[in-house]
N, C-alpha and C. Protein backbone atom coordinates (compact mmCIF):
# COMPACT_ATOMS: atom_id res chain seq x y z
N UNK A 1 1.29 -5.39 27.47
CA UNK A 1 1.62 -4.06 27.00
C UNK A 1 0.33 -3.25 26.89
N UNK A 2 0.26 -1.96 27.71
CA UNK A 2 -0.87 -1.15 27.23
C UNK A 2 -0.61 -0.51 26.22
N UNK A 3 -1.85 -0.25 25.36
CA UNK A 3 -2.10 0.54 24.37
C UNK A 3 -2.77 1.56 24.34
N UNK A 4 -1.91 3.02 23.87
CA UNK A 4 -2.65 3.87 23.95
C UNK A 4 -3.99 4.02 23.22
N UNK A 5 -4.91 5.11 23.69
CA UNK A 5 -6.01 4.68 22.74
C UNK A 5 -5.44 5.73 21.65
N UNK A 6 -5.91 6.07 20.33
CA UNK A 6 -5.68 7.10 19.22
C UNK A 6 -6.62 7.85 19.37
N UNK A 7 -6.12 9.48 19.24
CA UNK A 7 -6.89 10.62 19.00
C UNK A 7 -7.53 10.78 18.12
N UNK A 8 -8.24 11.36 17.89
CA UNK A 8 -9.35 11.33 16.51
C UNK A 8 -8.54 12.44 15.64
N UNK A 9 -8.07 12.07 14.47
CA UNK A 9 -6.89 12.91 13.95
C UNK A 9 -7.64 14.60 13.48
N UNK A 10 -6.70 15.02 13.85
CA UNK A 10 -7.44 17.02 13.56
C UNK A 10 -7.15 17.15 12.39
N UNK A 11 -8.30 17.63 11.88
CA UNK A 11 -8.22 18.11 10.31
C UNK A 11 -8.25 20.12 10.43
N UNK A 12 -7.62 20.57 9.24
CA UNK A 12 -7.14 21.48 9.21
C UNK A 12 -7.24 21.77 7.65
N UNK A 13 -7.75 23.37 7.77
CA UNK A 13 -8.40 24.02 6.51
C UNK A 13 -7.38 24.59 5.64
N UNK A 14 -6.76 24.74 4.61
CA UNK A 14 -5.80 26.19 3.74
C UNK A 14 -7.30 27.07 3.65
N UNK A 15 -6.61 28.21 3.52
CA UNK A 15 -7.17 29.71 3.85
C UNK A 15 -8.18 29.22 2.17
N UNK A 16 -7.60 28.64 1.35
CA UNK A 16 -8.52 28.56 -0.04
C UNK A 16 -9.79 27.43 0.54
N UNK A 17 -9.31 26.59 1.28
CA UNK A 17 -10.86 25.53 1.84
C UNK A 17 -11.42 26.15 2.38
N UNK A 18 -11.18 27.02 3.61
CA UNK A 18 -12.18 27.99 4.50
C UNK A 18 -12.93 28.76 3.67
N UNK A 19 -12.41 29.47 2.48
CA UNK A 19 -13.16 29.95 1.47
C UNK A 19 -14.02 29.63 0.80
N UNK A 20 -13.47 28.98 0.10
CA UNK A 20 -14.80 27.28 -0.71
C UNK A 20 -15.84 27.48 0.85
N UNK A 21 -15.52 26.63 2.31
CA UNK A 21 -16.52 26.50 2.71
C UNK A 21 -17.59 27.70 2.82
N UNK A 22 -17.49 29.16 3.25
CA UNK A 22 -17.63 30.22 3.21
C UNK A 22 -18.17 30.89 2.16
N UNK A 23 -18.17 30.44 1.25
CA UNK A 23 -18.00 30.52 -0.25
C UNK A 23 -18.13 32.21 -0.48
N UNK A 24 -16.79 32.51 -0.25
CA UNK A 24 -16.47 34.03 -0.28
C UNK A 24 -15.00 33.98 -1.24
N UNK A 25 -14.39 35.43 -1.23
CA UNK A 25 -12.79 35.07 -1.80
C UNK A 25 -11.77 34.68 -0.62
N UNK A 26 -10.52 34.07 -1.08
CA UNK A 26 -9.79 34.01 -0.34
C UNK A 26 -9.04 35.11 0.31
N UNK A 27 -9.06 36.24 0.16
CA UNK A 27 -8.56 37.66 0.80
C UNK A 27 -9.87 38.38 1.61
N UNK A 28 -10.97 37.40 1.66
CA UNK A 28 -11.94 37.55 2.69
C UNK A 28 -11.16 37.39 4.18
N UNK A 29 -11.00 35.69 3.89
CA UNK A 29 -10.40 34.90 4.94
C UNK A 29 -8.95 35.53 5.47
N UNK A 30 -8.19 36.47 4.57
CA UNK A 30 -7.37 36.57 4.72
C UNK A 30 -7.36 38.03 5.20
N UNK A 31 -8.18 38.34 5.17
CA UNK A 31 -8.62 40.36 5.75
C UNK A 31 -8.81 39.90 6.99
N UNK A 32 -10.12 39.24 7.05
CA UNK A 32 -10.18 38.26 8.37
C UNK A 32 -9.19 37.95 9.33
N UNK A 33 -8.30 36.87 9.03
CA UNK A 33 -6.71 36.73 9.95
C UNK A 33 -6.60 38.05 9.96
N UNK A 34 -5.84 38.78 9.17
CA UNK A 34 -5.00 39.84 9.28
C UNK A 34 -5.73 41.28 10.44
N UNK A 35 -6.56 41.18 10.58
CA UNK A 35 -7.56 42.24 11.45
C UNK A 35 -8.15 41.08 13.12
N UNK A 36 -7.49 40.22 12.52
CA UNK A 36 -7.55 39.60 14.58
C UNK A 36 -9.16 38.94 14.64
N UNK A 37 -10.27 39.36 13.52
CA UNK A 37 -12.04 38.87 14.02
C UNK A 37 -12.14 37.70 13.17
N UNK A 38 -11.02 36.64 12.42
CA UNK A 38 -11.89 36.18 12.20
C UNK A 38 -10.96 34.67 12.90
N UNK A 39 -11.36 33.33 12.75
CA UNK A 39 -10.88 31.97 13.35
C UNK A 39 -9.69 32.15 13.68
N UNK A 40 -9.25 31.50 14.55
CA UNK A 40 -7.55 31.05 15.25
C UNK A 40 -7.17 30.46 14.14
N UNK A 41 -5.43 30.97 14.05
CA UNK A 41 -4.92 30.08 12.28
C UNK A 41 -3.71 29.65 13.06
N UNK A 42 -3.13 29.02 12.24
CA UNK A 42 -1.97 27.97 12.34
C UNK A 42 -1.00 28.59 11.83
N UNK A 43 0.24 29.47 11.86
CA UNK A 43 1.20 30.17 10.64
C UNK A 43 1.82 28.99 10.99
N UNK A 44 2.20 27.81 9.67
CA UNK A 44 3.52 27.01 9.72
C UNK A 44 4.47 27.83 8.91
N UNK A 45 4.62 28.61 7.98
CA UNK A 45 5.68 29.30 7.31
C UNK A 45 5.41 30.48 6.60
N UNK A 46 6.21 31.50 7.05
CA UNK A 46 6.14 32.58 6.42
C UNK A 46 7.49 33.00 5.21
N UNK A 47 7.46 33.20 4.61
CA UNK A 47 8.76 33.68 3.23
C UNK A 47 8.08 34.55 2.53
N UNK A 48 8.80 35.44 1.65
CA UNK A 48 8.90 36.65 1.22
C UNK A 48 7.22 36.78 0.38
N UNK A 49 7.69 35.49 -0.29
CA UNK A 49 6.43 35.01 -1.30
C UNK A 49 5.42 34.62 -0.87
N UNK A 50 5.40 34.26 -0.20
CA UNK A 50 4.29 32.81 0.56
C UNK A 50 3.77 32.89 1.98
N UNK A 51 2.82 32.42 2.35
CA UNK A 51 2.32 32.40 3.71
C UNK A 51 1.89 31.17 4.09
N UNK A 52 2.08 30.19 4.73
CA UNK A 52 1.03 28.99 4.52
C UNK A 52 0.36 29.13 6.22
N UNK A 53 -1.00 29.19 5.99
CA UNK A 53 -1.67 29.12 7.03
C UNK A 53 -2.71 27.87 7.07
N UNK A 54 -3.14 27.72 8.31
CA UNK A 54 -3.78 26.65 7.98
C UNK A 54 -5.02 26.94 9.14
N UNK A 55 -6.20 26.09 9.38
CA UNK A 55 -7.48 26.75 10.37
C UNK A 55 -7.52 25.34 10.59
N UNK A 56 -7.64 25.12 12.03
CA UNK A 56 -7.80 23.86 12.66
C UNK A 56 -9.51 24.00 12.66
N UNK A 57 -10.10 22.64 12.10
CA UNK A 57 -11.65 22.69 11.80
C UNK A 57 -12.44 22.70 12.95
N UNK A 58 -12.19 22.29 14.02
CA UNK A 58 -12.41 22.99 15.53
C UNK A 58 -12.47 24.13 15.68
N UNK A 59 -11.32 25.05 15.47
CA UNK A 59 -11.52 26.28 15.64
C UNK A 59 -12.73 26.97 14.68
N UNK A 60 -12.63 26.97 13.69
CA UNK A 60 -12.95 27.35 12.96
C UNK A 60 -14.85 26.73 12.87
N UNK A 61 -15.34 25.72 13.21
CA UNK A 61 -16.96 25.71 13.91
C UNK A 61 -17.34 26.35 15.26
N UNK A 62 -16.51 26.38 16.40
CA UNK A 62 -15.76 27.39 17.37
C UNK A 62 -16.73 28.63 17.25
N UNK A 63 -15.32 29.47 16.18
CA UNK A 63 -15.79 31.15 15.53
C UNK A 63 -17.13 31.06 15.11
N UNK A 64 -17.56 29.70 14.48
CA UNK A 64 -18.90 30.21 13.51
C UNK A 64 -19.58 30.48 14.28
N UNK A 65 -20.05 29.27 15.34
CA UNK A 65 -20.81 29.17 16.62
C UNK A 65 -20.89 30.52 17.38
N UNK A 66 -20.03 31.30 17.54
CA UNK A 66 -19.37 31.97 18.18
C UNK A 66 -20.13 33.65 17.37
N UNK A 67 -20.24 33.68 16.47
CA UNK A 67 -20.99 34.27 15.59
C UNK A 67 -22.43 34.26 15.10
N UNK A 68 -23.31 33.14 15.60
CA UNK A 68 -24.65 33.29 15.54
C UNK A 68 -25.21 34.12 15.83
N UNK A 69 -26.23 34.73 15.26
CA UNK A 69 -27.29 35.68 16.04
C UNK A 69 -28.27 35.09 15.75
N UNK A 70 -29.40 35.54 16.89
CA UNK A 70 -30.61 35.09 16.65
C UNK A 70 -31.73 35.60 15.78
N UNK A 71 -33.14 35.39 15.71
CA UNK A 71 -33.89 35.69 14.61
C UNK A 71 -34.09 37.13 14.50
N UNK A 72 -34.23 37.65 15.88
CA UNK A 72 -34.70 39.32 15.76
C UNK A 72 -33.56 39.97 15.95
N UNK A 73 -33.12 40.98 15.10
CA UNK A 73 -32.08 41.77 15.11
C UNK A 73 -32.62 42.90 15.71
């Protein structure tokens, strides 16, 4: 029997961890999504109350990367 090999399991941020990492507020992260500039998000559920999003941690070193500038502005 072959065995598949296992993926290296994807970890994935709530909009409050991206924050902590960032160490900004969470309606940073969330101005961010909502205006299209900031990481690719995950919507698993939207309801009246609630939003749950989530930032695949790939994406989200991706954007940072993606955002460097160098020393001389």
């Amino acid at each position: 029997m072959t065995r598949r090999a296992e993926s290296p399991a994807v970890q994935h941020l709530t909009e409050a961890e991206l924050a902590a990492r960032w160490k900004v507020e969470p309606s940073t992260v969330a101005t961010l999504r909502k205006s299209g500039d900031g990481p690719r998000h995950l919507p698993l559920s939207e309801s009246a109350t609630k939003r749950t999003i989530r930032y695949r941690l790939a994406d989200v070193e991706a954007w940072e990367e993606s955002r460097l500038k160098s020393g001389a502005a």
